[in-house]
Protein backbone atom coordinates (compact mmCIF):
# COMPACT_ATOMS: atom_id res chain seq x y z
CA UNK A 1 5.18 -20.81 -11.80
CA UNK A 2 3.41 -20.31 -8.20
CA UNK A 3 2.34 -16.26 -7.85
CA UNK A 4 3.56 -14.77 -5.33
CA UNK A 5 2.55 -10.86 -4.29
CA UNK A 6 4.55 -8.52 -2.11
CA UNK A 7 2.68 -5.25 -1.04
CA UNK A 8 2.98 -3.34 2.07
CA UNK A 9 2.97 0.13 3.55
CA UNK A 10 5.28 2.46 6.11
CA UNK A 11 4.31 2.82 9.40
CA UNK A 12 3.81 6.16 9.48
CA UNK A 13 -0.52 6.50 10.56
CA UNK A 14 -3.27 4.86 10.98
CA UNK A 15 -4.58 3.66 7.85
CA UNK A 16 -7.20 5.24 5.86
CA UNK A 17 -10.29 4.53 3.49
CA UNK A 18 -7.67 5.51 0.57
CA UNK A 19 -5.52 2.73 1.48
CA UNK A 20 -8.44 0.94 1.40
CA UNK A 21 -9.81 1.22 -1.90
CA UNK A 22 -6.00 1.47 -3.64
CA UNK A 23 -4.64 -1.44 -1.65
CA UNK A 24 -6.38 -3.56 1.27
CA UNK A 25 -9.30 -4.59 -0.89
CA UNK A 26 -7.97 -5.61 -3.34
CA UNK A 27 -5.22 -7.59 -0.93
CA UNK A 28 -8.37 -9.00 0.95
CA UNK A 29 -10.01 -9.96 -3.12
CA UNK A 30 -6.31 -11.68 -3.39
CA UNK A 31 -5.86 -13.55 -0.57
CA UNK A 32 -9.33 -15.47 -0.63
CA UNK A 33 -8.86 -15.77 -4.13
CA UNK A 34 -6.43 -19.11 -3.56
CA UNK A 35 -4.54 -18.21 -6.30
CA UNK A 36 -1.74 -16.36 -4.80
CA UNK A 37 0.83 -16.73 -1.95
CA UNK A 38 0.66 -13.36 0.23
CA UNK A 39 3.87 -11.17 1.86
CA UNK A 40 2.66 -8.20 3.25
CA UNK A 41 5.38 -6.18 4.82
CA UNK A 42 5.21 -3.10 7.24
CA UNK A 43 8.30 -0.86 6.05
CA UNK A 44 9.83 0.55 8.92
CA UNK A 45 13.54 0.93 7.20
CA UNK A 46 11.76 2.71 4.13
CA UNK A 47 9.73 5.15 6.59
CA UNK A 48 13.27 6.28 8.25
CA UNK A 49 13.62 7.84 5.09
CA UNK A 50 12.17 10.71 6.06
CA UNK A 51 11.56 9.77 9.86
CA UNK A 52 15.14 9.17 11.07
CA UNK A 53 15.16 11.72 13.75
CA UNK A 54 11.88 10.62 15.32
CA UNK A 55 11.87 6.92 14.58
CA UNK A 56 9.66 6.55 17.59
CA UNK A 57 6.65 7.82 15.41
CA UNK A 58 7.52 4.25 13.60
CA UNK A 59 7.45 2.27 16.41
CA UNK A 60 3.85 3.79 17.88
CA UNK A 61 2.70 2.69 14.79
CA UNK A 62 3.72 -0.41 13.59
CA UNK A 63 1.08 -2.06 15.43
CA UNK A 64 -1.42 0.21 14.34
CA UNK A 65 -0.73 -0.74 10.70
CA UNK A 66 -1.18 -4.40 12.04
CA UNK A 67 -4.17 -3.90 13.39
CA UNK A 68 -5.51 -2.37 10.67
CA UNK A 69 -4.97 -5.09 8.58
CA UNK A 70 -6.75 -7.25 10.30
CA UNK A 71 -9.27 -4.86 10.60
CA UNK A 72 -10.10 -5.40 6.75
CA UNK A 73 -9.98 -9.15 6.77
CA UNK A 74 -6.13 -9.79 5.92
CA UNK A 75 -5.69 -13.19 8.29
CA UNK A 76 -2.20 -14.68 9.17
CA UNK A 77 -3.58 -18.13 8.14
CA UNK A 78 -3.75 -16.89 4.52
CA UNK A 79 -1.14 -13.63 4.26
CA UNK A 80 2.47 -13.41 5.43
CA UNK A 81 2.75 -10.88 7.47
CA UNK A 82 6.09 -9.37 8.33
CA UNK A 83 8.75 -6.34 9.37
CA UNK A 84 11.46 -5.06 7.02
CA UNK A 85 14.02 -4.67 9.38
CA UNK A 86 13.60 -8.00 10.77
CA UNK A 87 14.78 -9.56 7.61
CA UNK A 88 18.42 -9.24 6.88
CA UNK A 89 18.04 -10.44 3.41
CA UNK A 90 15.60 -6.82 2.57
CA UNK A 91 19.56 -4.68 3.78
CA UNK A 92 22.24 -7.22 2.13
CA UNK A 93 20.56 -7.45 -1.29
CA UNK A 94 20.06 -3.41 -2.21
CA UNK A 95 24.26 -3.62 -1.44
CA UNK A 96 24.19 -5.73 -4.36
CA UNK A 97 21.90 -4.07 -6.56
CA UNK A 98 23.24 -0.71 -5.96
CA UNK A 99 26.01 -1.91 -8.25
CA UNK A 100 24.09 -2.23 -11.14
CA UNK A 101 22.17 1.48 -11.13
CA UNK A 102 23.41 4.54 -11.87
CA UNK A 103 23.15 7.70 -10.00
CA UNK A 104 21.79 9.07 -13.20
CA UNK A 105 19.20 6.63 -13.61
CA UNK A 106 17.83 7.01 -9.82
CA UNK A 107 17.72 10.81 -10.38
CA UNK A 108 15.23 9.93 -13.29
CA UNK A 109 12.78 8.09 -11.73
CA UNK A 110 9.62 10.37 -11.08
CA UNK A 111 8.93 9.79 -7.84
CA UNK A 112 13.04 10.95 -6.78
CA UNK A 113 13.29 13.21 -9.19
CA UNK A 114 10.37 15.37 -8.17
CA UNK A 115 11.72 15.72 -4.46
CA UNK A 116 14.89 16.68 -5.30
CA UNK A 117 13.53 19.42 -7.12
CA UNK A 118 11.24 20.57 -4.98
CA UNK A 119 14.19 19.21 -1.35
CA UNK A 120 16.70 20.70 -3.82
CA UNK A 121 19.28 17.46 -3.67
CA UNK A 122 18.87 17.93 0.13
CA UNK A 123 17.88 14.43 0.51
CA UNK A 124 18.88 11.64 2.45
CA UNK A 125 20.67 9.17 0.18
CA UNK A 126 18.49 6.47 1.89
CA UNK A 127 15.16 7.85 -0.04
CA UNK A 128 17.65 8.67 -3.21
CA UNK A 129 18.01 5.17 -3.02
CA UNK A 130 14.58 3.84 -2.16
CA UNK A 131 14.18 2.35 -5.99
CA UNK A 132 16.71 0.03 -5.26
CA UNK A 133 15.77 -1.34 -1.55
CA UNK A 134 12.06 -1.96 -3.23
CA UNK A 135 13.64 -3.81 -5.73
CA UNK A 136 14.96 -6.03 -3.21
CA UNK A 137 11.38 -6.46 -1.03
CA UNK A 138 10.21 -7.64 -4.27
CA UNK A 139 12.94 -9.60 -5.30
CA UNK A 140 13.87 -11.29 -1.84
CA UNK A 141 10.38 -13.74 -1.75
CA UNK A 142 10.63 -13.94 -5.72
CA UNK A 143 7.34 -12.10 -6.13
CA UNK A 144 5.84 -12.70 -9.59
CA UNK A 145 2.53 -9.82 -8.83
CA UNK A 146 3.13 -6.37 -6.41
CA UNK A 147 -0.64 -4.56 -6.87
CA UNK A 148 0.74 -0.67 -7.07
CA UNK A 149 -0.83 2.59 -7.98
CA UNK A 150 -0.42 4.30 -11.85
CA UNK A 151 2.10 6.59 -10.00
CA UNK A 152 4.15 3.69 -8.44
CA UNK A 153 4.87 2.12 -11.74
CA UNK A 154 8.43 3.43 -12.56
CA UNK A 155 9.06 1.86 -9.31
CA UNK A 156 8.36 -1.04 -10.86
CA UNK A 157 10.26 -0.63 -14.04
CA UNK A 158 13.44 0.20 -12.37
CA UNK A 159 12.99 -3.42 -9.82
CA UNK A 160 12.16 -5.38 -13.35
CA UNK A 161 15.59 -3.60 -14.70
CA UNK A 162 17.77 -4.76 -12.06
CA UNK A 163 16.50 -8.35 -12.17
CA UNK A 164 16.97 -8.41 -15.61
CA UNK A 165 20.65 -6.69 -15.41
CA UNK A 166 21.04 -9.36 -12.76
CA UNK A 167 20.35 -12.35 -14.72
CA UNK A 168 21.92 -11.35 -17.65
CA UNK A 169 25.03 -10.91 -15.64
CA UNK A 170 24.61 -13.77 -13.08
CA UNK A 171 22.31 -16.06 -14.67
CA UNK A 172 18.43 -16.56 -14.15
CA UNK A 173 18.37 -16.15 -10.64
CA UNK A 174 15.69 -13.42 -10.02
CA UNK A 175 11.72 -13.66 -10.88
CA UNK A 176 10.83 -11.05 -13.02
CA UNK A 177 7.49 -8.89 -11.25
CA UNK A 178 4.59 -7.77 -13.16
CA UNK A 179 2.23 -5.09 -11.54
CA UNK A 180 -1.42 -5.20 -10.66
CA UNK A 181 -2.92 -2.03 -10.48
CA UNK A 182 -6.63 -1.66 -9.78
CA UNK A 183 -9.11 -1.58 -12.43
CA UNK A 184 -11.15 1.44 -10.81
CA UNK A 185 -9.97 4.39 -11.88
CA UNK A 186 -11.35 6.27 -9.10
CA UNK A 187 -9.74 3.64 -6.57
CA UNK A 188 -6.30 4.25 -8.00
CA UNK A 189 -6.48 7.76 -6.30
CA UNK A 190 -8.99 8.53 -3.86
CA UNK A 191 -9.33 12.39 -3.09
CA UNK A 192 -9.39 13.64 0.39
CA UNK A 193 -12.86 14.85 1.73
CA UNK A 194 -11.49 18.42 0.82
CA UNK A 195 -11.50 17.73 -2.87
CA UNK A 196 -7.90 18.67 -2.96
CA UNK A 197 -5.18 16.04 -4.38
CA UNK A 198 -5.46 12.77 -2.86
CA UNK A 199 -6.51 11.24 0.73
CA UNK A 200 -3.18 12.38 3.22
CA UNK A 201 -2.21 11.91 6.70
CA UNK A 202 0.01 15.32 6.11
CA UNK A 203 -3.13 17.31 4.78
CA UNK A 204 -5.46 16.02 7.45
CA UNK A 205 -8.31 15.19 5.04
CA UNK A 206 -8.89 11.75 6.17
CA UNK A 207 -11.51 9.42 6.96
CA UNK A 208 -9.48 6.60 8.97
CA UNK A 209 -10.42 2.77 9.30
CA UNK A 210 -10.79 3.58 13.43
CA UNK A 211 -12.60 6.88 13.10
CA UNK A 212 -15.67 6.21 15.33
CA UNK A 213 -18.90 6.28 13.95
CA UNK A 214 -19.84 10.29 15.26
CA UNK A 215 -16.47 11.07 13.22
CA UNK A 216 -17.26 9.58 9.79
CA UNK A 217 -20.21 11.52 10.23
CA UNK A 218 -18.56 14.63 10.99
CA UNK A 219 -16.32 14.32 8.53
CA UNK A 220 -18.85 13.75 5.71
CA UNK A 221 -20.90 16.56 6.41
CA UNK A 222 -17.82 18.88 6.13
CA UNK A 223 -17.13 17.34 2.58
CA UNK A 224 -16.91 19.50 -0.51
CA UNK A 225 -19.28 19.44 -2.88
CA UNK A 226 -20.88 21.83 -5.54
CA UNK A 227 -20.02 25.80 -4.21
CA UNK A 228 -22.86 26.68 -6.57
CA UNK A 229 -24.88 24.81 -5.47
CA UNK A 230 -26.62 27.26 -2.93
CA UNK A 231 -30.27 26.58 -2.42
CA UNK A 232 -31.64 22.86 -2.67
CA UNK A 233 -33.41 24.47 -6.25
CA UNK A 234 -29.94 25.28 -7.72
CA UNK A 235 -28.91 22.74 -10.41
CA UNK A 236 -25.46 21.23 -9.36
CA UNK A 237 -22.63 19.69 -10.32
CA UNK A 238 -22.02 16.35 -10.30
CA UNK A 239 -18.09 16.12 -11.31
CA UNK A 240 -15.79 17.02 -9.15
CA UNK A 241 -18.26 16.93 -5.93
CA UNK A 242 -16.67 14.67 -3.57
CA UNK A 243 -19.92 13.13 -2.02
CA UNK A 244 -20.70 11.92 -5.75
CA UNK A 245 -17.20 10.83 -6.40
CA UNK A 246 -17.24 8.60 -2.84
CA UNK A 247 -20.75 7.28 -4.12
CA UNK A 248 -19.15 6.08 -6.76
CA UNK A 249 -16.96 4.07 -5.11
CA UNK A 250 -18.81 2.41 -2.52
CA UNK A 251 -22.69 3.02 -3.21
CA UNK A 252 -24.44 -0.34 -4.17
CA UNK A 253 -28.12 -0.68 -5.38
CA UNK A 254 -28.99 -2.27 -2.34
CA UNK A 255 -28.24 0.85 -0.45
CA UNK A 256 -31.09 2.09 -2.30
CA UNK A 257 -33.25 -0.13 -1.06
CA UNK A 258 -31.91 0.04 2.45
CA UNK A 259 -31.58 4.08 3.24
CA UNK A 260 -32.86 5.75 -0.04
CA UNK A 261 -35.50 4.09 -1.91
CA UNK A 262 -36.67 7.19 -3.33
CA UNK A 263 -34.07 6.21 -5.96
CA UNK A 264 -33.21 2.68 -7.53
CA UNK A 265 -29.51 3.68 -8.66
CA UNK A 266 -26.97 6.31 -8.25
CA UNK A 267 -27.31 7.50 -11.51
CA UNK A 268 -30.98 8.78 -10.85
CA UNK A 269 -29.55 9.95 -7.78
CA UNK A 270 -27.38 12.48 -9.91
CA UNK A 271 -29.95 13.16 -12.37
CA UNK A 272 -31.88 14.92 -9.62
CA UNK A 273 -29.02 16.63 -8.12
CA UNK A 274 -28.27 17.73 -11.44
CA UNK A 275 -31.45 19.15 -12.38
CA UNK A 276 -31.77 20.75 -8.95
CA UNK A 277 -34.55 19.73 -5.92
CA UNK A 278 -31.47 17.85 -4.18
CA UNK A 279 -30.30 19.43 -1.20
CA UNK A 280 -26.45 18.29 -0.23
CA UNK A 281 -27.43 17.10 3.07
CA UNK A 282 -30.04 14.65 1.10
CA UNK A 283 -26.46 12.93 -0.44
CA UNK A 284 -24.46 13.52 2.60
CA UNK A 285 -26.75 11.22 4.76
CA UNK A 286 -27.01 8.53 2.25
CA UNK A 287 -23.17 8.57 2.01
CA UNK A 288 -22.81 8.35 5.72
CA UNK A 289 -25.24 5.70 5.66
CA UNK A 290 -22.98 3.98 3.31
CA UNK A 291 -19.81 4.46 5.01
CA UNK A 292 -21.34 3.51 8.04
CA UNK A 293 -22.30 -0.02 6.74
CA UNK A 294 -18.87 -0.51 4.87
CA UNK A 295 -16.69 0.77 8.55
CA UNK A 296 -18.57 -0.68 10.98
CA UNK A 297 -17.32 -4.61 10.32
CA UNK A 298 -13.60 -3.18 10.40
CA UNK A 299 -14.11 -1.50 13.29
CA UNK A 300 -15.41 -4.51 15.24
CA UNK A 301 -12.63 -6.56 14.02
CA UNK A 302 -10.34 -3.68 14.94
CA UNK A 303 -11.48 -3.56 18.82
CA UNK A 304 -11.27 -7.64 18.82
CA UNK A 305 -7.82 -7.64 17.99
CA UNK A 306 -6.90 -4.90 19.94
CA UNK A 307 -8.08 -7.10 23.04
CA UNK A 308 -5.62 -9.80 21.75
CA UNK A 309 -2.67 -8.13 21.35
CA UNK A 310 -0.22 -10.93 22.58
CA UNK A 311 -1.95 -12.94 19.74
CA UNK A 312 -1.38 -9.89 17.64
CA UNK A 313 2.36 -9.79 17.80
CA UNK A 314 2.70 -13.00 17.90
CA UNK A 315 1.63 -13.38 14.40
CA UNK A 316 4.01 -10.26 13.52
CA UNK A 317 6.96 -12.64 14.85
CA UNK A 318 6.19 -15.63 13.70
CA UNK A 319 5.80 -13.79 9.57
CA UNK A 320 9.01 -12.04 10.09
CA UNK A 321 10.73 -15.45 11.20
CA UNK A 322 8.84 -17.10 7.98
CA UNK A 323 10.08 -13.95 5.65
CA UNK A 324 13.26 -14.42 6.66
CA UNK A 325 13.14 -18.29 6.05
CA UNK A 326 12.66 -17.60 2.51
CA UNK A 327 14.47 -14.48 1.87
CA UNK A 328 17.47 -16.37 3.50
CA UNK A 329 17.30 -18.73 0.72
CA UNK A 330 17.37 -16.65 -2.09
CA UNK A 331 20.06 -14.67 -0.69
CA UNK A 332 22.31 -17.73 -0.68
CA UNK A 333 21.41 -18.56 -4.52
CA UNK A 334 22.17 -14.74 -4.86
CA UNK A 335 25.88 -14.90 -3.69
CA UNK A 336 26.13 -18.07 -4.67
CA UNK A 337 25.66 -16.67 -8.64
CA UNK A 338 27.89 -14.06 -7.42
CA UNK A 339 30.76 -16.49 -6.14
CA UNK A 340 30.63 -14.96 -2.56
CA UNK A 341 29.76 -17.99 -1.31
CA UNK A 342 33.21 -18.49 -0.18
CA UNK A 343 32.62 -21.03 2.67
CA UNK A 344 30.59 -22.77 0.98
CA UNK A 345 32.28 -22.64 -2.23
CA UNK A 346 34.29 -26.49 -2.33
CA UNK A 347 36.00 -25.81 -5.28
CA UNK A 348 37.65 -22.09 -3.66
CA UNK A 349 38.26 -23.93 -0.92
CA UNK A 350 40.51 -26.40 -2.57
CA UNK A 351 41.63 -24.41 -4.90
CA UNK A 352 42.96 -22.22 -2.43
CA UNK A 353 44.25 -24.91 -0.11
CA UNK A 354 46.50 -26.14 -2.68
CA UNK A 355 48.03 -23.02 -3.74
CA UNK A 356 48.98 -22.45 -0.61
């Protein structure tokens, strides 16, 4: 069977070095990997959810998201990219589904259930319902792989039930998805530079793919590290300090070599910093070093697109035409199993022809 992925995100920001290391890297890894056929979808229906009065905070950043994308390497010769609401197929099909789901089981899922405790059932029934329109992003281009965070997986669970009530029902219509979640632990939830919960538009504790390089900077040097960690003497901690837990991530031996050779590795990098002598602005400089290195390609790409923006919806258009190309042919097997395919249907047309 050909693998197929479909990821995406809502155009609600800019995107930020969380997205990249849960997501776009691994999308990047993925697409030059020849293995799989791409869909990467910008979900403007799923971010009226909880944007419907000011959908024009969608619509100033729907290109962003694009450009992002490109920014990491995504290219429209090797990823589909494309707009939810400009594929019919991603509204008809959660009509469908929505038949086989109970109100009972939505409510369970973790995600739903958690803001309706905390919304207190004041929700719209759109994000109530969001299980079910994923289920049909997924199901629409017969994706066999969507890569998802730990905490999207019941997301997944509840898309691989309705395909299989589907096809027990209809017949063996739907591909069945299996999820890819990324192998680094630390990638799977990257915390903000605060140290509180994860990387958030909403908590402002953010380095974006755009910041310029004087911002990364900034930002780094406001980063939370050890508290006790006082006087450059002071032994400190290396868990939970967030310049350690970004070094983690994206320090490579050969930034040793390049902006610290004092040390070969990270891990005699901690060793002093745990045994004190290692002053936080020491760590803070190699990391912007670091981030500087890893931004500064995206960034380029960023401001080259952004001079081509003609050629940059473009390629939104002609993805969106493509997704709907494929999703349009899936729908008809869909109704087809359904026997809504009335005018299609020879055999209701006759048969009601003659009763007549």
């Amino acid at each position: 069977m050909k693998k197929i992925i479909l990821t995406g995100d809502r155009p609600t920001g800019s995107l930020h070095i969380g997205h990249y290391v849960g997501s776009l890297k691994s999308r990047v890894e993925l697409q030059n990997s020849g293995e799989y056929e791409q869909f990467v979808m910008i979900a403007d229906l799923q971010a009226l959810t909880d944007n419907a009065e000011n959908p024009a905070k969608i619509r100033e950043n729907l290109m962003e998201v694009m450009l992002d994308y490109l920014a990491v390497g995504l290219e429209p010769d090797k990823t589909h990219f494309f707009i939810q609401s400009q594929v019919p197929a991603l509204f008809e099909l959660p009509m469908y589904y929505a038949n086989l789901v109970t109100m009972a089981r939505l409510e369970r899922n973790p995600t739903v259930k958690s803001e309706i405790k905390e919304r207190e059932r004041i929700l719209p029934v759109g994000f109530i319902t969001y299980p079910i329109s994923q289920a049909a992003d997924i199901t629409a281009f017969s994706a066999t792989h969507v890569p998802v965070g730990s905490d999207q997986l019941p997301m997944i669970e509840q898309t691989r039930e309705i395909v299989e009530s589907f096809n027990r029902i209809y017949g063996e219509i739907l591909t069945l998805p299996e999820a890819v979640i990324p192998k680094s632990a630390n990638a799977r939830r990257l915390v903000g530079i605060d140290g509180n919960a994860k990387m958030s538009k909403s908590l402002g504790n953010c380095i974006y793919l755009k910041d310029t390089p004087e911002l990364i900077k900034s930002k780094i040097m406001k980063m939370y590290t050890d508290p006790n960690h006082i006087k450059v003497e002071d032994p400190g901690q290396v868990e939970g300090n967030v310049v350690f837990t970004y070094l983690d991530i994206f320090a490579k031996e050969e930034h040793f070599k390049k902006y610290l050779p004092k040390y070969q590795n990270l891990e005699e990098l901690k060793a002093h910093y745990q045994r004190g002598g290692l002053g936080d602005i020491t760590i803070k400089n190699f990391l912007n070093e670091v981030m500087q290195e890893l931004l500064k390609p995206m960034r380029e790409r960023r401001e080259y697109f952004e001079q081509r923006k003609p050629e940059v919806l473009e390629m939104l258009k002609k993805g969106s035409q493509l997704a709907k190309e494929r999703s349009d042919k899936l729908v008809l097997e869909v109704r087809k199993a359904m026997g809504l395919n009335y005018f299609e249907d020879e055999l209701f047309i006759k048969s009601y022809i003659n009763n007549v």
